[in-house]
N, C-alpha and C. Protein backbone atom coordinates (compact mmCIF):
# COMPACT_ATOMS: atom_id res chain seq x y z
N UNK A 1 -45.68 11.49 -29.61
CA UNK A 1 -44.53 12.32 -29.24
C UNK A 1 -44.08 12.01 -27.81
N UNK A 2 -45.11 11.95 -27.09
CA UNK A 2 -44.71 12.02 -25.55
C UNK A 2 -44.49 9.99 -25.34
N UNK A 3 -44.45 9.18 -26.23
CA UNK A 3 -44.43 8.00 -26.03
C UNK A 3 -42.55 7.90 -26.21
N UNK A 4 -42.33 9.09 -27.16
CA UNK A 4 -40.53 8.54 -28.19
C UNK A 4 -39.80 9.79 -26.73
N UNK A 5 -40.47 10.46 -25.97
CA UNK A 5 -39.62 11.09 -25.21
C UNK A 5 -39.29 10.58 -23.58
N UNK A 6 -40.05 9.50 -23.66
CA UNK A 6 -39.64 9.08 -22.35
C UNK A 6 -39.08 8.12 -22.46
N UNK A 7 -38.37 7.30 -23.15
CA UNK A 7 -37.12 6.05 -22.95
C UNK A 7 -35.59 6.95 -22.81
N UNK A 8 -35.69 8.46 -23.82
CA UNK A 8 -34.57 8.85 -23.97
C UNK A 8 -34.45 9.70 -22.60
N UNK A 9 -35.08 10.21 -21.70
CA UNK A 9 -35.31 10.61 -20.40
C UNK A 9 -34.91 9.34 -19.48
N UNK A 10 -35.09 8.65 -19.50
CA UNK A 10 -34.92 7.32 -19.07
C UNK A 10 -34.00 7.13 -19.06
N UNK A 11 -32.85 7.02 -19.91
CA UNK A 11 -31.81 6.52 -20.27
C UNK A 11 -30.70 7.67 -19.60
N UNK A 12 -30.87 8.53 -19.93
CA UNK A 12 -29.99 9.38 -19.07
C UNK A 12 -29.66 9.53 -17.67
N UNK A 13 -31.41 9.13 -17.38
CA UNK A 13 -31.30 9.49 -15.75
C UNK A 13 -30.49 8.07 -15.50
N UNK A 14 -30.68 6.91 -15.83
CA UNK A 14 -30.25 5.55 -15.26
C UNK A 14 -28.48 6.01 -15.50
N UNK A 15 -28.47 6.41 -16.55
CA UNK A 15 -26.41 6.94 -16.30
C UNK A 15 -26.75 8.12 -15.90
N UNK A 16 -26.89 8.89 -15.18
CA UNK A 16 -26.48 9.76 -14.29
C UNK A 16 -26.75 9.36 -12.82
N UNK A 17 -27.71 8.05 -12.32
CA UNK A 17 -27.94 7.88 -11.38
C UNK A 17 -26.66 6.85 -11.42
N UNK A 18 -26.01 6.11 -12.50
CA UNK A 18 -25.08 5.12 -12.09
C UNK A 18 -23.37 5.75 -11.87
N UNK A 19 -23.24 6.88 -12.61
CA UNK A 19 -22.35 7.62 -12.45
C UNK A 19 -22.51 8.34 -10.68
N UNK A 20 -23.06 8.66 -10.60
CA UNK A 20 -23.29 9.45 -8.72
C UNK A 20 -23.29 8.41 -8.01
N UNK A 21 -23.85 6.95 -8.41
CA UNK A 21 -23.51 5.87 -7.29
C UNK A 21 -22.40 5.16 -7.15
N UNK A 22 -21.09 5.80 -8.64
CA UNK A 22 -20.01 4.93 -8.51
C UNK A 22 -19.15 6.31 -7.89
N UNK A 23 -19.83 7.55 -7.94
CA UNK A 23 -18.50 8.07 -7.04
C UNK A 23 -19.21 7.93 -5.55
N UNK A 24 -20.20 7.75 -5.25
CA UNK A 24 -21.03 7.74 -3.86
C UNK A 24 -20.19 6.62 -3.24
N UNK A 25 -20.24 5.69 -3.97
CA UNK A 25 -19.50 4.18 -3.23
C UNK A 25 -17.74 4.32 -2.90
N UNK A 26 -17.31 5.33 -3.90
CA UNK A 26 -15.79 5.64 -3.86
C UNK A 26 -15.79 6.66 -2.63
N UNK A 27 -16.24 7.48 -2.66
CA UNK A 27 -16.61 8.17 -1.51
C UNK A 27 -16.64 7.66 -0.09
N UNK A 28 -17.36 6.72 0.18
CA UNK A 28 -18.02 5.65 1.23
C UNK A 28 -16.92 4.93 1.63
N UNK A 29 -16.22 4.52 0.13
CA UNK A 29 -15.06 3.70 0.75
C UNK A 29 -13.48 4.36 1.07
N UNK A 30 -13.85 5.76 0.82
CA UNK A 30 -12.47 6.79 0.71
C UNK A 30 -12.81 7.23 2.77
N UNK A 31 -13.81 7.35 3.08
CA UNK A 31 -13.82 7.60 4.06
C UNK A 31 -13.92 6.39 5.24
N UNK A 32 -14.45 5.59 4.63
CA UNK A 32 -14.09 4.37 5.37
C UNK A 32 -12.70 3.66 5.56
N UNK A 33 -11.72 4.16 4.59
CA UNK A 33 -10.56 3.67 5.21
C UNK A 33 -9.90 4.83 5.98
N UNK A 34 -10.35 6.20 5.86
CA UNK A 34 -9.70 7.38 6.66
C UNK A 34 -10.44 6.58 8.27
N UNK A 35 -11.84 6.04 8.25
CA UNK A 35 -11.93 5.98 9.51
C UNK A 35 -11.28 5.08 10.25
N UNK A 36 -10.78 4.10 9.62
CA UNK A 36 -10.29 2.83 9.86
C UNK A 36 -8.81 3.46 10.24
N UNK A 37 -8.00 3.64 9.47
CA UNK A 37 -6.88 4.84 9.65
C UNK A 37 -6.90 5.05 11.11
N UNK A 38 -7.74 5.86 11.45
CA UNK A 38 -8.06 6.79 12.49
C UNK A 38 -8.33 6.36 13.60
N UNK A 39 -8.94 5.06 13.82
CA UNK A 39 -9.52 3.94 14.29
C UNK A 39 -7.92 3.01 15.14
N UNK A 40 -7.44 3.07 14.25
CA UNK A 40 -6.01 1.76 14.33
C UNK A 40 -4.89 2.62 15.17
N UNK A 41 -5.11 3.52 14.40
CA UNK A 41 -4.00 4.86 15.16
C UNK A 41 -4.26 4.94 16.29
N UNK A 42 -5.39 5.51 16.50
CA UNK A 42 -6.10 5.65 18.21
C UNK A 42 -6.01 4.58 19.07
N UNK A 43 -5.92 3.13 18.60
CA UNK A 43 -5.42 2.07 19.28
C UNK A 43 -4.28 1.58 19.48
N UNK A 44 -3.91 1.60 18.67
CA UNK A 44 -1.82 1.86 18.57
C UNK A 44 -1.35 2.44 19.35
N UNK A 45 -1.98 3.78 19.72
CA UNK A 45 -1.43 5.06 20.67
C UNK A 45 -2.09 4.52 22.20
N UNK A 46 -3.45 4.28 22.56
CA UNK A 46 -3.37 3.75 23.54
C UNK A 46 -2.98 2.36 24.11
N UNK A 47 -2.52 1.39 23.51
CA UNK A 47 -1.55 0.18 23.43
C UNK A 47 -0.24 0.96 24.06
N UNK A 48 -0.08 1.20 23.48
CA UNK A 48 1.13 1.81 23.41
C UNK A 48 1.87 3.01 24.78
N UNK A 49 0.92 3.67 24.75
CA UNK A 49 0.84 5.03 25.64
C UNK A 49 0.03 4.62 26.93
N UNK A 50 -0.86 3.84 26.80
CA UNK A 50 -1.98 3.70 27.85
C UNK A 50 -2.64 4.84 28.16
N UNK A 51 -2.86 5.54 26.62
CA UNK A 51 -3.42 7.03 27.56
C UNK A 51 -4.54 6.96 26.77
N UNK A 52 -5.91 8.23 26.79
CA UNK A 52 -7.04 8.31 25.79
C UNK A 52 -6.66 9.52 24.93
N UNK A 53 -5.29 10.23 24.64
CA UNK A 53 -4.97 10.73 23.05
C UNK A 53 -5.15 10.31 22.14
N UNK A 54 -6.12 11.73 21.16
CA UNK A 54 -6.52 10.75 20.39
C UNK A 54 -5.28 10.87 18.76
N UNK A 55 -3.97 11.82 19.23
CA UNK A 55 -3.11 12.02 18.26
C UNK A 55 -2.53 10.59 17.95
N UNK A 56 -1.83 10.89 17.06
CA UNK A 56 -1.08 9.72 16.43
C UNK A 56 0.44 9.90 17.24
């Protein structure tokens, strides 16, 4: 019994661990372009302004 219940335990966790790592990575990369965003702006503005604001 306990031999036929652990592949199907198995199998779930491997898609639920691959499902949380494909929104983990969307995540990662949703905030990595807000930082980048945020990043370019802040340099734009002091280029620009010559000041350390950090508005757009």
């Amino acid at each position: 019994m306990k031999n036929n219940e652990k592949p199907e335990v198995n199998s779930k966790d491997t898609s639920n661990v691959t499902k949380s790592y494909k929104s983990h990575i969307k995540n990662i990369l949703r905030n990595l372009k807000r930082i980048i965003n945020m990043a370019g702006c802040v340099m734009l503005f002091k280029i620009i302004k010559g000041s350390k604001d950090k508005k757009c």
